[in-house]
Protein backbone atom coordinates (compact mmCIF):
# COMPACT_ATOMS: atom_id res chain seq x y z
CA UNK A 1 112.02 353.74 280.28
CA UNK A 2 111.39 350.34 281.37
CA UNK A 3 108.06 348.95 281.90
CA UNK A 4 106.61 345.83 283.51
CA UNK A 5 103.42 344.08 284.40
CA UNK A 6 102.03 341.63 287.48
CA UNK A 7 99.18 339.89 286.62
CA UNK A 8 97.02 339.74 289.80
CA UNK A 9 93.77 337.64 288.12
CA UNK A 10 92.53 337.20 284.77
CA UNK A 11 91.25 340.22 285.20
CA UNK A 12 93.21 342.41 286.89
CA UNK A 13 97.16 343.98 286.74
CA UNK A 14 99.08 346.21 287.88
CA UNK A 15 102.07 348.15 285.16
CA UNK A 16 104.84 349.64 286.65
CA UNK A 17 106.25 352.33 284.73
CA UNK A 18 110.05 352.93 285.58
CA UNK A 19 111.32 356.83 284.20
CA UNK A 20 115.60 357.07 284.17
CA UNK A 21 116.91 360.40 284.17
CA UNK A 22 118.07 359.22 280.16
CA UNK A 23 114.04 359.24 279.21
CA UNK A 24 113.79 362.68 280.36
CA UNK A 25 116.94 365.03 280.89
CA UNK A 26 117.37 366.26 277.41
CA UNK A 27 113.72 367.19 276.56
CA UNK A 28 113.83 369.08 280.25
CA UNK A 29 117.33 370.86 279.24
CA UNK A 30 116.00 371.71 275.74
CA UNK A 31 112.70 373.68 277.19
CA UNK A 32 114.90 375.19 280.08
CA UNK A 33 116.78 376.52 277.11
CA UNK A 34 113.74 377.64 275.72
CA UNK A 35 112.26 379.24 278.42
CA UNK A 36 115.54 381.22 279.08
CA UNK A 37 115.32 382.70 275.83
CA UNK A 38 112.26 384.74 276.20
CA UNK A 39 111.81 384.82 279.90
CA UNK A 40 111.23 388.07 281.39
CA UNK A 41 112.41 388.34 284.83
CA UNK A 42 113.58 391.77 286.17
CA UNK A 43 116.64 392.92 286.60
CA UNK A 44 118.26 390.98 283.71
CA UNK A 45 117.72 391.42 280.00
CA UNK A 46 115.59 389.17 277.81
CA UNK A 47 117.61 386.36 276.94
CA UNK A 48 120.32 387.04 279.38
CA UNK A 49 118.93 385.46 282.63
CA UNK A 50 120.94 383.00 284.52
CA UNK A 51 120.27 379.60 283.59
CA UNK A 52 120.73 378.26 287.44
CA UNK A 53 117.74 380.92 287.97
CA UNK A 54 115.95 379.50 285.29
CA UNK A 55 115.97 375.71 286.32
CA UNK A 56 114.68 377.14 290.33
CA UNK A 57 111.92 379.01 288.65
CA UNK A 58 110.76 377.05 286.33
CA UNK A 59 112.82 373.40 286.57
CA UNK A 60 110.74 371.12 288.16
CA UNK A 61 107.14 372.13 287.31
CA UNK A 62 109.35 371.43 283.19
CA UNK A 63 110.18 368.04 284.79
CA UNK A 64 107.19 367.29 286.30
CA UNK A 65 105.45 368.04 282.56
CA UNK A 66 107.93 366.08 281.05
CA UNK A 67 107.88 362.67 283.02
CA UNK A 68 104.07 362.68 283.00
CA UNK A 69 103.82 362.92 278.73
CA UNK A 70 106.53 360.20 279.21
CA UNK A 71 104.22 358.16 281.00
CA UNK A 72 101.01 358.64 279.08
CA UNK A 73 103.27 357.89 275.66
CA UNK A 74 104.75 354.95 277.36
CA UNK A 75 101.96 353.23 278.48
CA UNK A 76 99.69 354.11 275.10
CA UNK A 77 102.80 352.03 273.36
CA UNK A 78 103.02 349.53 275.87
CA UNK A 79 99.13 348.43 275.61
CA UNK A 80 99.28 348.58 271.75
CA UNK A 81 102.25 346.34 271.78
CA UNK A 82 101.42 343.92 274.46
CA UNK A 83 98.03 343.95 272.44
CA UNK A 84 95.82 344.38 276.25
CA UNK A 85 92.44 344.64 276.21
CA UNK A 86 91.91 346.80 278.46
CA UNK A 87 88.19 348.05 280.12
CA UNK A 88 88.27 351.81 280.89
CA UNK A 89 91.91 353.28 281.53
CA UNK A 90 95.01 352.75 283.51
CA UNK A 91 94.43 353.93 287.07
CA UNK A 92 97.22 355.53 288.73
CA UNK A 93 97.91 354.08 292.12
CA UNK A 94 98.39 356.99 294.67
CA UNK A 95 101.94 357.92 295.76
CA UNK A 96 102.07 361.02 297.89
CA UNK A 97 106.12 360.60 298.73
CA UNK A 98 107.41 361.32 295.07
CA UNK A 99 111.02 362.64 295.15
CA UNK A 100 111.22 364.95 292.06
CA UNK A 101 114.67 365.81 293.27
CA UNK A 102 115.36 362.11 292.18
CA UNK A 103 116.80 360.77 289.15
CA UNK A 104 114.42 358.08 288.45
CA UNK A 105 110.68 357.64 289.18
CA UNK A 106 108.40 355.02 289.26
CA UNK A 107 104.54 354.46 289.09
CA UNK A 108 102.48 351.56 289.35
CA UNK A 109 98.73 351.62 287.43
CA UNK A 110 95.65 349.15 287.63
CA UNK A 111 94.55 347.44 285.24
CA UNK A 112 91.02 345.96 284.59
CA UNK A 113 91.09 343.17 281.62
CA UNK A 114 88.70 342.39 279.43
CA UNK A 115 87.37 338.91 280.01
CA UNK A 116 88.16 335.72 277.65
CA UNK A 117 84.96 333.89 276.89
CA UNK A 118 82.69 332.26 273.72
CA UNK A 119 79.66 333.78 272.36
CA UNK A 120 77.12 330.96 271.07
CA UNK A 121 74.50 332.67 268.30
CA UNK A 122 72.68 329.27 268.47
CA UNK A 123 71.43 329.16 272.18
CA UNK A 124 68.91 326.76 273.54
CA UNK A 125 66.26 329.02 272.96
CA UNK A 126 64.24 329.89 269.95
CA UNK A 127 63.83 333.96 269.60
CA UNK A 128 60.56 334.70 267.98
CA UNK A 129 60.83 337.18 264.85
CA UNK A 130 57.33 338.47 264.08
CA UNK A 131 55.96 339.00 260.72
CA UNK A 132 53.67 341.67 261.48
CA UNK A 133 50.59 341.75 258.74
CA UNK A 134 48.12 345.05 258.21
CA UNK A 135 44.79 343.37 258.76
CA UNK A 136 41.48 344.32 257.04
CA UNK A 137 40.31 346.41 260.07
CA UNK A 138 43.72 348.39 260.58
CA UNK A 139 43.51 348.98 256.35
CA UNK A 140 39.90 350.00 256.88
CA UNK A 141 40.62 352.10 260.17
CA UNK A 142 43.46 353.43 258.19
CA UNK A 143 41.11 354.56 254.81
CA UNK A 144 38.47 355.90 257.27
CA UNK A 145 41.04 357.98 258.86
CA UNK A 146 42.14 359.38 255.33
CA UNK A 147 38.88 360.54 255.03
CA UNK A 148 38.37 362.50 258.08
CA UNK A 149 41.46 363.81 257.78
CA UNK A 150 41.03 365.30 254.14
CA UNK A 151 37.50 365.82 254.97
CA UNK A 152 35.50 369.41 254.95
CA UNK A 153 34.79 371.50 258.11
CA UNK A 154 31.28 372.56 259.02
CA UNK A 155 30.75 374.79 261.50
CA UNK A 156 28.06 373.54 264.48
CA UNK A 157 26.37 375.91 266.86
CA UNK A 158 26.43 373.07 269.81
CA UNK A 159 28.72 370.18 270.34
CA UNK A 160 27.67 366.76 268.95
CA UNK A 161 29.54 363.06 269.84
CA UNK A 162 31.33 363.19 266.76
CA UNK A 163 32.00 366.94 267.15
CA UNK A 164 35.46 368.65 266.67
CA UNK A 165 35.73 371.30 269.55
CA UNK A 166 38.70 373.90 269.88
CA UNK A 167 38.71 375.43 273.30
CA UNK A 168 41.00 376.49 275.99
CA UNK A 169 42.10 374.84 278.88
CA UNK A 170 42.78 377.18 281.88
CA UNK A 171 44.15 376.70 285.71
CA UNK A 172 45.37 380.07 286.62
CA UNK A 173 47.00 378.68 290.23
CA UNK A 174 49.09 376.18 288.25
CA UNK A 175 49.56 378.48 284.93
CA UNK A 176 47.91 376.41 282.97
CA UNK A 177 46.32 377.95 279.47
CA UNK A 178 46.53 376.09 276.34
CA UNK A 179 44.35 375.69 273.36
CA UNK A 180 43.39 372.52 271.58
CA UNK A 181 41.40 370.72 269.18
CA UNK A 182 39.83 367.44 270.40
CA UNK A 183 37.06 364.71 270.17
CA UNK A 184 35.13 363.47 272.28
CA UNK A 185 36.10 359.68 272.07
CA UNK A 186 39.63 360.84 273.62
CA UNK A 187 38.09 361.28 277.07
CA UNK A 188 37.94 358.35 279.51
CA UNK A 189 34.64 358.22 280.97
CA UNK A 190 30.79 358.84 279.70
CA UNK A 191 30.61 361.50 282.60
CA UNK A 192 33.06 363.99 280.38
CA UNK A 193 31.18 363.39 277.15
CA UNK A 194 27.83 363.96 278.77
CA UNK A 195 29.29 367.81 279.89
CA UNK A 196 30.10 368.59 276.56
CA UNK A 197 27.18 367.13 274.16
CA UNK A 198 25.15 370.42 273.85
CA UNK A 199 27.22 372.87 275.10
CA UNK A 200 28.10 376.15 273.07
CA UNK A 201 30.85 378.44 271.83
CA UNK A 202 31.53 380.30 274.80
CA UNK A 203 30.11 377.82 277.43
CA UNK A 204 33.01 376.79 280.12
CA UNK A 205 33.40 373.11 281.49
CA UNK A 206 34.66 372.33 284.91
CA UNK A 207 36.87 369.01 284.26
CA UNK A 208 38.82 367.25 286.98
CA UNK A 209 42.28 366.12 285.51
CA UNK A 210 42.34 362.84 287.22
CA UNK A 211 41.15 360.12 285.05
CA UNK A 212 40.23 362.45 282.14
CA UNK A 213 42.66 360.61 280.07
CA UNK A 214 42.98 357.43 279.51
CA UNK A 215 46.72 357.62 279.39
CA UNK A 216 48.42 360.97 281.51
CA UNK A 217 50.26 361.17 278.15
CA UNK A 218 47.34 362.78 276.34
CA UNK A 219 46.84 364.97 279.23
CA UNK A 220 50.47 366.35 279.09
CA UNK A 221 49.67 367.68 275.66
CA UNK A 222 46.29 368.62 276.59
CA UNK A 223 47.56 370.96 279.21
CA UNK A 224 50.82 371.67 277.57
CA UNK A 225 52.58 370.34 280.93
CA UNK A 226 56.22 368.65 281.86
CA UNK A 227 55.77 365.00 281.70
CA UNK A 228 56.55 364.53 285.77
CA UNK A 229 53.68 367.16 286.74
CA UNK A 230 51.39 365.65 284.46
CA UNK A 231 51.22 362.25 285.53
CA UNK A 232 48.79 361.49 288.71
CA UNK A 233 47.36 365.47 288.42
CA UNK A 234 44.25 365.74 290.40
CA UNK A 235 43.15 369.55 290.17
CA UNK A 236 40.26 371.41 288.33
CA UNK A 237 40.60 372.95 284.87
CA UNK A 238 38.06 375.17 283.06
CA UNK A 239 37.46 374.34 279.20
CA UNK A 240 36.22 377.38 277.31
CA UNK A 241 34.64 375.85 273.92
CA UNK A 242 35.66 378.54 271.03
CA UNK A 243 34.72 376.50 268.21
CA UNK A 244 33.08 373.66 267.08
CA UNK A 245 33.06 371.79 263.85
CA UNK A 246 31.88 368.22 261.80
CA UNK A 247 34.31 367.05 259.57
CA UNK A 248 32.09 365.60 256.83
CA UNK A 249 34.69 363.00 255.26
CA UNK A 250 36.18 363.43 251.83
CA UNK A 251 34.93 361.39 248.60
CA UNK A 252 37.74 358.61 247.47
CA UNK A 253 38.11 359.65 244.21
CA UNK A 254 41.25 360.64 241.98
CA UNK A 255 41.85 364.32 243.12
CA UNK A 256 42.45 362.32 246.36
CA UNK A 257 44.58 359.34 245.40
CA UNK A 258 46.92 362.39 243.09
CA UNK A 259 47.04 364.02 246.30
CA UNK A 260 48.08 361.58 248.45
CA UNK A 261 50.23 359.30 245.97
CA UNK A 262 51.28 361.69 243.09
CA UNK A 263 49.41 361.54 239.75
CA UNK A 264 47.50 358.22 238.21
CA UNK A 265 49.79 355.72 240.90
CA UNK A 266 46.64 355.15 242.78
CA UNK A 267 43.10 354.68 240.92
CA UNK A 268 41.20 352.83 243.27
CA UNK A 269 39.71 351.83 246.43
CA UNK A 270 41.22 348.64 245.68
CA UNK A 271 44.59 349.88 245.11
CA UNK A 272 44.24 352.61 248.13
CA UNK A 273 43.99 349.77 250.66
CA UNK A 274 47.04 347.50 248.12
CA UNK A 275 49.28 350.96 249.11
CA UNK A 276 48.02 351.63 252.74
CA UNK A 277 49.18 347.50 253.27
CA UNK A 278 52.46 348.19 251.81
CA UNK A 279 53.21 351.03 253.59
CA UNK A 280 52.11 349.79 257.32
CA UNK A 281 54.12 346.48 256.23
CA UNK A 282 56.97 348.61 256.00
CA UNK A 283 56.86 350.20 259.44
CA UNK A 284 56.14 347.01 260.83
CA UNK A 285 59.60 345.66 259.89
CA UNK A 286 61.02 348.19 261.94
CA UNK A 287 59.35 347.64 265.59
CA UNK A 288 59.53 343.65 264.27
CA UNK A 289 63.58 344.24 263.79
CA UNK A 290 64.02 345.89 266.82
CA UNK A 291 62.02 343.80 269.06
CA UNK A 292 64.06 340.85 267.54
CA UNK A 293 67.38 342.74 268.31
CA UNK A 294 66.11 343.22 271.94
CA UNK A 295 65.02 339.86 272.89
CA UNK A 296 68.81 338.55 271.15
CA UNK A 297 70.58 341.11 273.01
CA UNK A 298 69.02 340.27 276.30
CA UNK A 299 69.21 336.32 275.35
CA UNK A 300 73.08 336.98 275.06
CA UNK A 301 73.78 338.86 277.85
CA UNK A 302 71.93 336.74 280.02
CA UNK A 303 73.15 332.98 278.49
CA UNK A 304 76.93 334.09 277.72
CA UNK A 305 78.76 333.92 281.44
CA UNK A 306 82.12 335.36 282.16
CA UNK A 307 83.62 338.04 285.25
CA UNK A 308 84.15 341.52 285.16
CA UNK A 309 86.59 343.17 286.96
CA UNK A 310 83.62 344.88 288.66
CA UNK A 311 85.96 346.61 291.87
CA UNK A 312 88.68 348.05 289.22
CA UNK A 313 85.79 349.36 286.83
CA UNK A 314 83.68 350.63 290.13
CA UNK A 315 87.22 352.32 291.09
CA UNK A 316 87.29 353.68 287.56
CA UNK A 317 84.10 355.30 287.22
CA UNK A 318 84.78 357.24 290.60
CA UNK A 319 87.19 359.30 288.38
CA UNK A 320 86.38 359.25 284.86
CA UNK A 321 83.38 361.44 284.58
CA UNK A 322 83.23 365.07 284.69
CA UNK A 323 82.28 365.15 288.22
CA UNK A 324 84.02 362.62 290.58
CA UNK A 325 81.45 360.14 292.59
CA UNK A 326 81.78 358.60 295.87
CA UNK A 327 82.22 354.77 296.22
CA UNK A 328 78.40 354.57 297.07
CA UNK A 329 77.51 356.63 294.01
CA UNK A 330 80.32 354.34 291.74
CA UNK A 331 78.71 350.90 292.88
CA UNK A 332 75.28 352.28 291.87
CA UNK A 333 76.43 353.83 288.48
CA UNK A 334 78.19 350.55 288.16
CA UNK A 335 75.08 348.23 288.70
CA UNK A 336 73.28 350.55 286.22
CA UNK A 337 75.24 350.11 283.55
CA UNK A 338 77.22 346.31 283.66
CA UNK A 339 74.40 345.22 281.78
CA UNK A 340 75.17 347.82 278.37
CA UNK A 341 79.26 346.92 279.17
CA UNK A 342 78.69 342.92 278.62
CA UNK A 343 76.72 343.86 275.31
CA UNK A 344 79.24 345.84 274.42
CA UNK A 345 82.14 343.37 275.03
CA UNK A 346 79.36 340.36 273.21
CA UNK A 347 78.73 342.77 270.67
CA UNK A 348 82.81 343.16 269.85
CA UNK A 349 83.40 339.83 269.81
CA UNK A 350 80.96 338.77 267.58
CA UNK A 351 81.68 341.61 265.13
CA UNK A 352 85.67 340.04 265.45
CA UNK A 353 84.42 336.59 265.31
CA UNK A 354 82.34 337.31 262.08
CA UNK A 355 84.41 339.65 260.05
CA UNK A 356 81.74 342.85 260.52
CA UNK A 357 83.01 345.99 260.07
CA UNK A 358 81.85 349.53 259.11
CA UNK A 359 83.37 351.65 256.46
CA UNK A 360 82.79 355.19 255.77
CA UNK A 361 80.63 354.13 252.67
CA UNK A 362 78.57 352.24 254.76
CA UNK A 363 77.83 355.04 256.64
CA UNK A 364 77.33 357.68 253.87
CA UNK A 365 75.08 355.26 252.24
CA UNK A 366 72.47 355.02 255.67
CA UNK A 367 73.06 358.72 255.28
CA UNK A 368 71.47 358.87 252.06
CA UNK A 369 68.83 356.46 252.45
CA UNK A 370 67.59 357.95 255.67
CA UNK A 371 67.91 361.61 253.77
CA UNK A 372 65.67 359.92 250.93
CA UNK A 373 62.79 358.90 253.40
CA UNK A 374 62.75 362.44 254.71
CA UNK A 375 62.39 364.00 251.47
CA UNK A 376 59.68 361.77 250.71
CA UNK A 377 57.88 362.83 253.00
CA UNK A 378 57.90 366.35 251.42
CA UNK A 379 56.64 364.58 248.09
CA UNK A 380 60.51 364.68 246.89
CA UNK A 381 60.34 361.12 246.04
CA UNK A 382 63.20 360.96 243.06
CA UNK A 383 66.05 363.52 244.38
CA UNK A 384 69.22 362.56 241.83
CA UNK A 385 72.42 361.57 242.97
CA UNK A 386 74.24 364.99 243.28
CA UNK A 387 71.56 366.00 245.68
CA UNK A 388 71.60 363.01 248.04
CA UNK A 389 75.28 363.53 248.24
CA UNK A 390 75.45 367.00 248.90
CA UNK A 391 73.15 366.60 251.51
CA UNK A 392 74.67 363.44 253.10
CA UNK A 393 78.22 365.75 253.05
CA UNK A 394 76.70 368.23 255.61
CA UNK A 395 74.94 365.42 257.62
CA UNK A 396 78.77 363.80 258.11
CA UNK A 397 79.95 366.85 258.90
CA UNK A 398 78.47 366.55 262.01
CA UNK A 399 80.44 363.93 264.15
CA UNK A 400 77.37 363.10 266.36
CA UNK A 401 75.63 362.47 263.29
CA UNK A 402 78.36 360.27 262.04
CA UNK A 403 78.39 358.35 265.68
CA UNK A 404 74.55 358.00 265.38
CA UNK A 405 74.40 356.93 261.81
CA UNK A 406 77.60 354.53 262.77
CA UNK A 407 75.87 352.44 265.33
CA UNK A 408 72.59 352.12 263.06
CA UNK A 409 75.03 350.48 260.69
CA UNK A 410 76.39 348.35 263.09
CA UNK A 411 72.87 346.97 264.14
CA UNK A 412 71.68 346.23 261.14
CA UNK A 413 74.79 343.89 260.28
CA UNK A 414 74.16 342.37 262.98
CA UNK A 415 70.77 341.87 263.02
CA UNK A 416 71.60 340.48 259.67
CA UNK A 417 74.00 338.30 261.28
CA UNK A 418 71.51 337.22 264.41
CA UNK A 419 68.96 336.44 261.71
CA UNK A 420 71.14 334.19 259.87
CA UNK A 421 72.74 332.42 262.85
CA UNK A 422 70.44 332.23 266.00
CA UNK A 423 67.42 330.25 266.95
CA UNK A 424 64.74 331.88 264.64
CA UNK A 425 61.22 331.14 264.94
CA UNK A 426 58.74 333.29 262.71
CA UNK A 427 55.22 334.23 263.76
CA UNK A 428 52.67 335.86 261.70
CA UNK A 429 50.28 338.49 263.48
CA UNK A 430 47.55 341.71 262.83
CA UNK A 431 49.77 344.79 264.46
CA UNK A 432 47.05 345.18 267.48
CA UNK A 433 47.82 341.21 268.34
CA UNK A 434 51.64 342.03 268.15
CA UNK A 435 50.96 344.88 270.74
CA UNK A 436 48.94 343.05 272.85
CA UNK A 437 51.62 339.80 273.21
CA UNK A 438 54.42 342.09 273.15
CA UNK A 439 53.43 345.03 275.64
CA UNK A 440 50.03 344.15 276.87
CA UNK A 441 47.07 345.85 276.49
CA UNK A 442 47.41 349.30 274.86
């Protein structure tokens, strides 16, 4: 087998893989020998058919096997070797005159390169990393909220602002019929409250879906509807009211705190508001990480300039899913997604450039960490060892799991790494100013 490459561009060539009868006769002579063995052909015993019938039956769809694992082999070696960065795989030129009755055979592939280019952490641009703090009304909000939600029930006979109402809504043409629990101050507009201050178990409101909500979001659960259908509804919906409550709010006190933190860690009002800060600090770390990592990624991808080989990989993606696309379809698909393969290709070189890899150690330890914040949750908040690892064993046997839990790893180091090397600035902010300079208005 001999094998050669023409480099068209940087980022394009074409291999051409040459197959001499040597590369292939004896594996094709050893299966003929094979097959003869147990073929079953009448008129001739097992074992005893003629070999010359044999190769006509059977010969060239053997060769034809043979010469195309000789190819795939070939060319797996050949990239290792040659050490080619390659985007996608090798596309097979089309060659409808192949002579199988030949000795030799050759086929030429395309290639798409990956581009050379430099990846600079330390851009013009500052990239703002907030330090999101809980503010006193967010702590308060959040201690207020504690108390409804641990409060009493008290059963009303009509509904009040502050009521609790369970009802049903109903829209027989559309199927609708779904029960709910829900206050008043979820509604959009006065007009809604005023129809249900005063009205009774058993009384039915006539509600018009548009603009109920303030967000079509709310009104997909309300109605218990897909999220397209939901979104711009205008149609009428009966509310039957089956019940209506008051939650009169619980007392802080330490049956409470135990409840809530575990015995004697909270004492407090003080100390309640200490823990509700700590906690919300926590989250915030998270959407301030990730809105970090987003404004780096898109600061890379759109600062760090090099060429695709956008025809080869538009090509490519005609063939490589599970359902072949049209070149239309391909050019789309290909517009979609250039902007995830340049991350990717940034994201590679930087992890090359800086030594980052990711062990299975590093991914049984996320396992665990993530499997001790669910259990938590469940007030399991000092599992031992043996238990986080017997539970991180089943998580990794699942290899979507392990793919999932992989790439976390991976962003984290490199957050790490884009924390330690880019253009940082730090701003402090209350959560409700982060979401209003971040993604407007809520």
């Amino acid at each position: 087998m001999n094998i050669t490459r023409e480099n068209k561009d940087a980022l394009n060539a074409v291999v051409t893989v040459l197959i001499e009868k040597d590369d292939y006769t004896a594996k094709v002579e050893k299966i003929l020998v094979d097959y003869r063995k147990t073929a079953n052909i009448p008129g001739f015993r097992k074992g005893q058919v003629p070999m010359g019938m044999v190769k006509k039956q059977y010969g060239k769809a053997i060769l034809v096997d043979e010469v195309n694992k000789l190819i795939q082999e070939g060319l797996n070696k050949y990239l290792a070797e040659e050490k080619l960065d390659v985007l996608g795989q090798p596309l097979p030129k089309a060659q409808d005159d192949i002579n199988w009755d030949s000795d030799s055979f050759s086929f030429d592939f395309e290639l798409g390169l990956a581009p050379e280019f430099d990846v600079d952490l330390a851009g013009k641009k500052d990239i703002t990393h907030y330090n999101i703090v809980a503010d006193d009304k967010l702590i308060d909000d959040q201690v207020e909220n504690i108390k409804k939600q641990y409060g009493t029930l008290v059963a009303l006979t009509e509904v009040a602002k502050d009521s609790e109402i369970t009802g049903v809504y109903k829209n027989e043409a559309e199927e609708i019929e779904n029960t709910v629990t829900l206050t008043l101050d979820k509604f959009k507009g006065k007009a809604t409250e005023k129809k249900f201050v005063g009205a009774k178990a058993g009384d039915v409101i006539t509600l018009n879906t548009k603009g109920l909500y303030e967000d079509d979001h709310e009104l997909m659960h309300a109605l218990k509807l897909e999220h397209d259908k939901a979104h711009g509804l205008d149609i009428e919906v009966a509310f039957e009211v089956t019940e209506i409550n008051k939650r009169e709010p619980a007392e802080l006190d330490q049956e409470l705190f135990d409840k809530l933190f575990g015995k004697d860690n909270v004492k407090t009002v003080s100390e309640l508001k200490e823990k509700i800060k700590e906690d919300a600090e926590k989250q915030f770390i998270q959407q301030s990480d990730q809105k970090f990592l987003n404004d780096v990624t898109e600061d890379l991808v759109a600062n760090t300039k090099f060429d695709l080989p956008a025809e080869f990989l538009t090509k490519w993606m005609q063939s490589a899913g599970e359902n072949p696309m049209d070149e239309a379809t391909a050019k789309e698909e290909y517009q979609k997604s250039e902007k995830s393969l340049r991350y990717q290709l940034i994201e590679a070189k930087l992890m090359q450039a800086n030594d980052i890899k990711v062990d299975f150690e590093d991914v049984k330890e996320s396992a665990k960490a993530m499997i001790k914040v669910q259990m938590a949750q469940f007030g399991q908040t000092n599992p031992s060892d043996k238990e986080l690892d017997d539970i991180a064993a089943r998580v990794l046997s699942n290899q979507e799991e392990v793919k999932r839990l992989s790439e976390q790893v991976v962003s984290q180091k490199l957050l790490g790494l884009y924390k330690e090397k880019a253009n940082v600035k730090t701003k402090e902010l209350s959560y409700d100013k982060f979401v209003k300079e971040v993604y407007g208005d809520k």
